[in-house]
Protein backbone atom coordinates (compact mmCIF):
# COMPACT_ATOMS: atom_id res chain seq x y z
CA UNK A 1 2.13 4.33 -13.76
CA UNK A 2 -1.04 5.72 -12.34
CA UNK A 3 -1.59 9.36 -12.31
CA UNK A 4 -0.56 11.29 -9.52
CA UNK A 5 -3.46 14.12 -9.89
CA UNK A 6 -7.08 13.81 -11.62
CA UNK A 7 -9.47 16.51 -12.30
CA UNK A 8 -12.65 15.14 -12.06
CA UNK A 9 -15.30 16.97 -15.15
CA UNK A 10 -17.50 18.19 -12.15
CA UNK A 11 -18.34 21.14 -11.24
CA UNK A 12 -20.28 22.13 -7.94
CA UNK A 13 -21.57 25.91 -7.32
CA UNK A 14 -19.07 27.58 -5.67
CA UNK A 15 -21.29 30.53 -4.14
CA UNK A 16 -23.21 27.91 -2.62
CA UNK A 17 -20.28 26.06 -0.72
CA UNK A 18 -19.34 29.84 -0.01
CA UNK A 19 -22.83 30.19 1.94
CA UNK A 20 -22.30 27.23 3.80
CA UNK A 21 -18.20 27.87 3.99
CA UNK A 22 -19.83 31.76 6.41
CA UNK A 23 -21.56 29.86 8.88
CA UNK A 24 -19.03 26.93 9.32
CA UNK A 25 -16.22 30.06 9.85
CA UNK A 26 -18.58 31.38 13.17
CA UNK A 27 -16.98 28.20 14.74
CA UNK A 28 -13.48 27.53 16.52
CA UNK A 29 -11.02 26.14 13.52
CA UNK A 30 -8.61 24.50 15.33
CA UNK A 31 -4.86 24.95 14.06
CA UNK A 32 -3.62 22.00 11.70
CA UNK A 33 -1.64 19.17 14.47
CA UNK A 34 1.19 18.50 11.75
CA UNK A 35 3.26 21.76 13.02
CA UNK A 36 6.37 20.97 11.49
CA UNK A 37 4.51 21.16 7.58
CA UNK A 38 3.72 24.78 7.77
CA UNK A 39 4.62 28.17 8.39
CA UNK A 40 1.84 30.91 8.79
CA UNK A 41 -1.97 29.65 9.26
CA UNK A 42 -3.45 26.52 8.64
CA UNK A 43 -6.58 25.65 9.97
CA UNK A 44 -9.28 23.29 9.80
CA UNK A 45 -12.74 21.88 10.88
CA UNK A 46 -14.34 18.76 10.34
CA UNK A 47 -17.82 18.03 9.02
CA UNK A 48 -16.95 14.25 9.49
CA UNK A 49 -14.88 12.96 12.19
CA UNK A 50 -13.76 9.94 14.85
CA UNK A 51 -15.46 11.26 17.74
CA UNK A 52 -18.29 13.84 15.60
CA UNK A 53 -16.38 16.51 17.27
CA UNK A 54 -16.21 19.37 14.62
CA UNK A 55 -12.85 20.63 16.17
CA UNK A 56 -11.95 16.89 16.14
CA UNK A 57 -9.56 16.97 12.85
CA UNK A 58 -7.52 13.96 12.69
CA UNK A 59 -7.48 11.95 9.96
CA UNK A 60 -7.14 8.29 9.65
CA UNK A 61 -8.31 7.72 12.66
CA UNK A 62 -10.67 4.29 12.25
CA UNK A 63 -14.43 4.88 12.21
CA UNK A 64 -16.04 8.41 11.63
CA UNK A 65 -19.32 10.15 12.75
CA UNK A 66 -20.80 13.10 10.87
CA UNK A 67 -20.40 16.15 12.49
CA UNK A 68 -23.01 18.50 13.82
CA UNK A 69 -21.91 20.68 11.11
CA UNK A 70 -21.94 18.28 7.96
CA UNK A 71 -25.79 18.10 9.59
CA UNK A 72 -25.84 21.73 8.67
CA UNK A 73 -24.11 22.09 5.38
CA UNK A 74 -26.83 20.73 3.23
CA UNK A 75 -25.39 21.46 -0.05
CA UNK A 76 -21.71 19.73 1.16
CA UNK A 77 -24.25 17.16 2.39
CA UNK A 78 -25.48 16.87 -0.68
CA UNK A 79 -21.95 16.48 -2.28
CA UNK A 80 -20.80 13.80 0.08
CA UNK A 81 -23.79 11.95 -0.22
CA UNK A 82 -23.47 11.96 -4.44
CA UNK A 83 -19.82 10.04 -3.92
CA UNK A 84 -21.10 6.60 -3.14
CA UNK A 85 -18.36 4.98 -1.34
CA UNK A 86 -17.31 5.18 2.40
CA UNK A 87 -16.40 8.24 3.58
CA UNK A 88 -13.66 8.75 6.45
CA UNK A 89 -12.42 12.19 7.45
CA UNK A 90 -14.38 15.16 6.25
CA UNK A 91 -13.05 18.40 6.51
CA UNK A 92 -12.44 22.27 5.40
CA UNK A 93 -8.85 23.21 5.51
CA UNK A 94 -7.74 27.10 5.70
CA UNK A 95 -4.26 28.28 4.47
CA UNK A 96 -3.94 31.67 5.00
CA UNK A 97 -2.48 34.84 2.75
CA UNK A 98 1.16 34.33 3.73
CA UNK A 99 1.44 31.13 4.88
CA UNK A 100 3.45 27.75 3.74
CA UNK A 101 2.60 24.33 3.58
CA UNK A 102 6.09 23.13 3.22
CA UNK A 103 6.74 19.67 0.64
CA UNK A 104 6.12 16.57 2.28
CA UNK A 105 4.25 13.35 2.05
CA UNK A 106 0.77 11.92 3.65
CA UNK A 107 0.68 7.84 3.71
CA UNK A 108 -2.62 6.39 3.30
CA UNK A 109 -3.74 8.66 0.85
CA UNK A 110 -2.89 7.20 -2.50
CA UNK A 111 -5.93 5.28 -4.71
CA UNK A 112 -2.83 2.56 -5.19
CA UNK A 113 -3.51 1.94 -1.66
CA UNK A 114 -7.22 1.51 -2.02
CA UNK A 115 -8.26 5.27 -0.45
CA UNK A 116 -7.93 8.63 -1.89
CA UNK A 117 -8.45 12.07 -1.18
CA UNK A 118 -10.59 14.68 -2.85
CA UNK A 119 -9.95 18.12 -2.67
CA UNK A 120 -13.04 20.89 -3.82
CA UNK A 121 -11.92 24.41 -3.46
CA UNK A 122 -14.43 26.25 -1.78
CA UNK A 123 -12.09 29.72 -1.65
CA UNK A 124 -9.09 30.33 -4.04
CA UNK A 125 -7.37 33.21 -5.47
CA UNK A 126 -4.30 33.21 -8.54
CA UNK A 127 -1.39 33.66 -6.28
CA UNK A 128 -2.45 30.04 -4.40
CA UNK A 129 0.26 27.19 -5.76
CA UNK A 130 -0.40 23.96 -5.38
CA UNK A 131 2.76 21.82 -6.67
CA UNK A 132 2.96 17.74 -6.35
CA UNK A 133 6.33 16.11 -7.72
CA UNK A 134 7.45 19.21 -8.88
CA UNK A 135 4.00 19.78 -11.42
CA UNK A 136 2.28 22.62 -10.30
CA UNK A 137 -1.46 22.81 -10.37
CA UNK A 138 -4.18 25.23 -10.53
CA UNK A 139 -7.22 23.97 -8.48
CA UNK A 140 -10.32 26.73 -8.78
CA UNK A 141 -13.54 27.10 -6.85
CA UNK A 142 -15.84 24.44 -7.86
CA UNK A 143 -13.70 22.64 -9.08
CA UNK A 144 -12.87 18.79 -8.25
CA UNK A 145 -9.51 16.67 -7.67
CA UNK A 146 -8.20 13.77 -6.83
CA UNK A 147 -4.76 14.09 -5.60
CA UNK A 148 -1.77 11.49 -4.57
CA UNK A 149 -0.71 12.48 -1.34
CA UNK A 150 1.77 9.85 -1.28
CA UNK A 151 3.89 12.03 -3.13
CA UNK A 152 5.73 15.17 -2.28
CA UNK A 153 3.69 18.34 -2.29
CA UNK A 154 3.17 21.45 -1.04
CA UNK A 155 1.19 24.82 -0.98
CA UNK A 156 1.87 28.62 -1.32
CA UNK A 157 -0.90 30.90 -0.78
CA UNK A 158 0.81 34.48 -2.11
CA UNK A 159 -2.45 36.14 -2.43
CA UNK A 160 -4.37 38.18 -0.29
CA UNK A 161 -7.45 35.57 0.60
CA UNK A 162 -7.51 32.75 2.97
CA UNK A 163 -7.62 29.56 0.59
CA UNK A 164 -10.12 27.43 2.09
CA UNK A 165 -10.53 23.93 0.08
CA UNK A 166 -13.42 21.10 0.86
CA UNK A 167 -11.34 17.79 1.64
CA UNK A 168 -13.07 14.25 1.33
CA UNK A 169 -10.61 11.32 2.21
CA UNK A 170 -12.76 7.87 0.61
CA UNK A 171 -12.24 4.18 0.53
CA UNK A 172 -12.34 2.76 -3.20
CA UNK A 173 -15.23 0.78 -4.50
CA UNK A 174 -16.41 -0.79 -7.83
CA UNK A 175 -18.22 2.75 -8.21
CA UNK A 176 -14.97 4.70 -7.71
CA UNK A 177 -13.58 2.37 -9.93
CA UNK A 178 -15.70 3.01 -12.73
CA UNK A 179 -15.70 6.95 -11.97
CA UNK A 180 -11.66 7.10 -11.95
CA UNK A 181 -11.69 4.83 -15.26
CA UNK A 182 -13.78 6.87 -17.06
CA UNK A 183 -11.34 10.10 -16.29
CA UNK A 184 -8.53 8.38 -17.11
CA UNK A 185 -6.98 6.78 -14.71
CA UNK A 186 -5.66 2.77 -14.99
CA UNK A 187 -7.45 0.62 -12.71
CA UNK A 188 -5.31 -1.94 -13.80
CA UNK A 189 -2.08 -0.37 -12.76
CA UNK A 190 -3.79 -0.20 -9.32
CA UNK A 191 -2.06 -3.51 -7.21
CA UNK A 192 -3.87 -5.28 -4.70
CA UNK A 193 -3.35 -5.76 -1.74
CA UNK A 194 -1.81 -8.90 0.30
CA UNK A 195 -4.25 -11.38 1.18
CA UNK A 196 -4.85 -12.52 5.15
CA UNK A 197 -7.23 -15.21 6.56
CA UNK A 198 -9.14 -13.30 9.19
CA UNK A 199 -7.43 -14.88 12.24
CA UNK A 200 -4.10 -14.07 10.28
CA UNK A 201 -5.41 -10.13 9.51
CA UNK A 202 -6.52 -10.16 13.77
CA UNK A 203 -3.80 -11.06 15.19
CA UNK A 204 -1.76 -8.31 13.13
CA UNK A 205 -4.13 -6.35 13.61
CA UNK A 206 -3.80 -6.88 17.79
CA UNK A 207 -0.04 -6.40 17.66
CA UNK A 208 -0.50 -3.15 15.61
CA UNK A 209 -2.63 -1.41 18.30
CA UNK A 210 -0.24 -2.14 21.40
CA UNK A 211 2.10 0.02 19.10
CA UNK A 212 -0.53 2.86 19.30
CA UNK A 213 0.83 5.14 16.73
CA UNK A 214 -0.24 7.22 13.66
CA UNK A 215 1.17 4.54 11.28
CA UNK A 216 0.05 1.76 12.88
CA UNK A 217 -3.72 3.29 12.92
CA UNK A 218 -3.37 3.73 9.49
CA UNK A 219 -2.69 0.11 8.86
CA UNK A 220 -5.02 -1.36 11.07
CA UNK A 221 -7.65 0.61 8.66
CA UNK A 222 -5.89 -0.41 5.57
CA UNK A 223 -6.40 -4.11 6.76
CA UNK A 224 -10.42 -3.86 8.35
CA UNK A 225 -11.23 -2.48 4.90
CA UNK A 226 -9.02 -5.05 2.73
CA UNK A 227 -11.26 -6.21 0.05
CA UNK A 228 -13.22 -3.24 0.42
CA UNK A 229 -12.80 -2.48 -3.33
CA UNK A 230 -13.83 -5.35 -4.70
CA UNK A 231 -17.39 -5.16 -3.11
């Protein structure tokens, strides 16, 4: 089966992302929308977004506009422009000293579903756990993951820093393909999607958005960038 974590044998400079990390904090950082997955303070802004609203933090959302503040973060810039596949939400997430992110599970964000989601902590400390599927992981600044949030996890931050994390969700491409491969991960266990004529994938695709929901939103993207992968 294909991994459920990947570190990634880059490195970016973690003083510089903590330059950029003091003038993104001068701004309002919304509190996370999923309530019932935390206790304490989670927080986030977005440097890419649906609307190129900073405070605008959904994710999965359709199509994405930089934000004023990606505009300037020109090192983070610099990051997102080196990963050359599309990009959908962009953001910096916060998890305060003392607060939760209790176990659960984000759909859509699984390379076996032809996305993924990096994660590049920007802030960290020792007493931050980061467990998936019962594994627990230590993610330090600099550092970079790829992590299957399809399956149960969940964060602790026991120290006495904010844990502040770069987050880059990404739709896979022959170049992601190659750069997963090459770290280990089997492209071949990755199954394809099903297969839709375009007036087929439309008229799903019309249905879907009468149902107006997170899930359905999430398909509808899964289906507009069908193939995506193989381009």
């Amino acid at each position: 089966m294909p991994l459920t974590h990947l570190k990634f044998n880059i490195h970016y400079d973690h003083l510089q992302l903590q330059q950029e990390l003091n003038y993104c904090l001068e701004q309002e950082w919304p509190m996370h929308f999923n309530t019932n997955d935390f206790n304490g303070d989670w927080r986030s802004i977005s440097l890419r977004s649906a609307s190129g609203n900073s405070q605008d933090i959904y994710a999965h959302a359709g199509s994405y506009l930089d934000t004023p503040l990606l505009q300037a973060s020109p090192y983070i810039n610099s990051i997102v422009n080196s990963w050359r596949c599309e990009k959908e939400s962009i953001r910096l997430l916060a998890l305060a000293p003392g607060s939760i992110i209790k176990p659960h599970k984000d759909p859509g964000c699984s390379y076996m579903e032809g996305s993924f989601r990096i994660h590049i902590p920007v802030v960290t400390n020792p007493g931050v756990h980061f467990m998936i599927n019962d594994q627990r992981l230590q993610l330090k600044a600099g550092e970079c993951w790829y992590l299957d949030f399809n399956e149960t996890h969940s964060i602790v931050n026991e120290g006495k820093e904010t844990r502040v994390h770069l987050i880059m969700d990404g739709i896979r491409n022959t170049w992601t393909d190659d750069l997963f491969r090459d770290h280990g991960f089997r492209i071949q266990d990755v199954p394809k999607g099903p297969s839709y004529d375009e007036a087929t994938k439309l008229m799903i695709i019309a249905e879907l958005e009468r149902l107006d929901t997170d899930t359905a939103r999430s398909v509808i993207h899964k289906l507009r960038n069908n193939g995506a992968h193989e381009a």
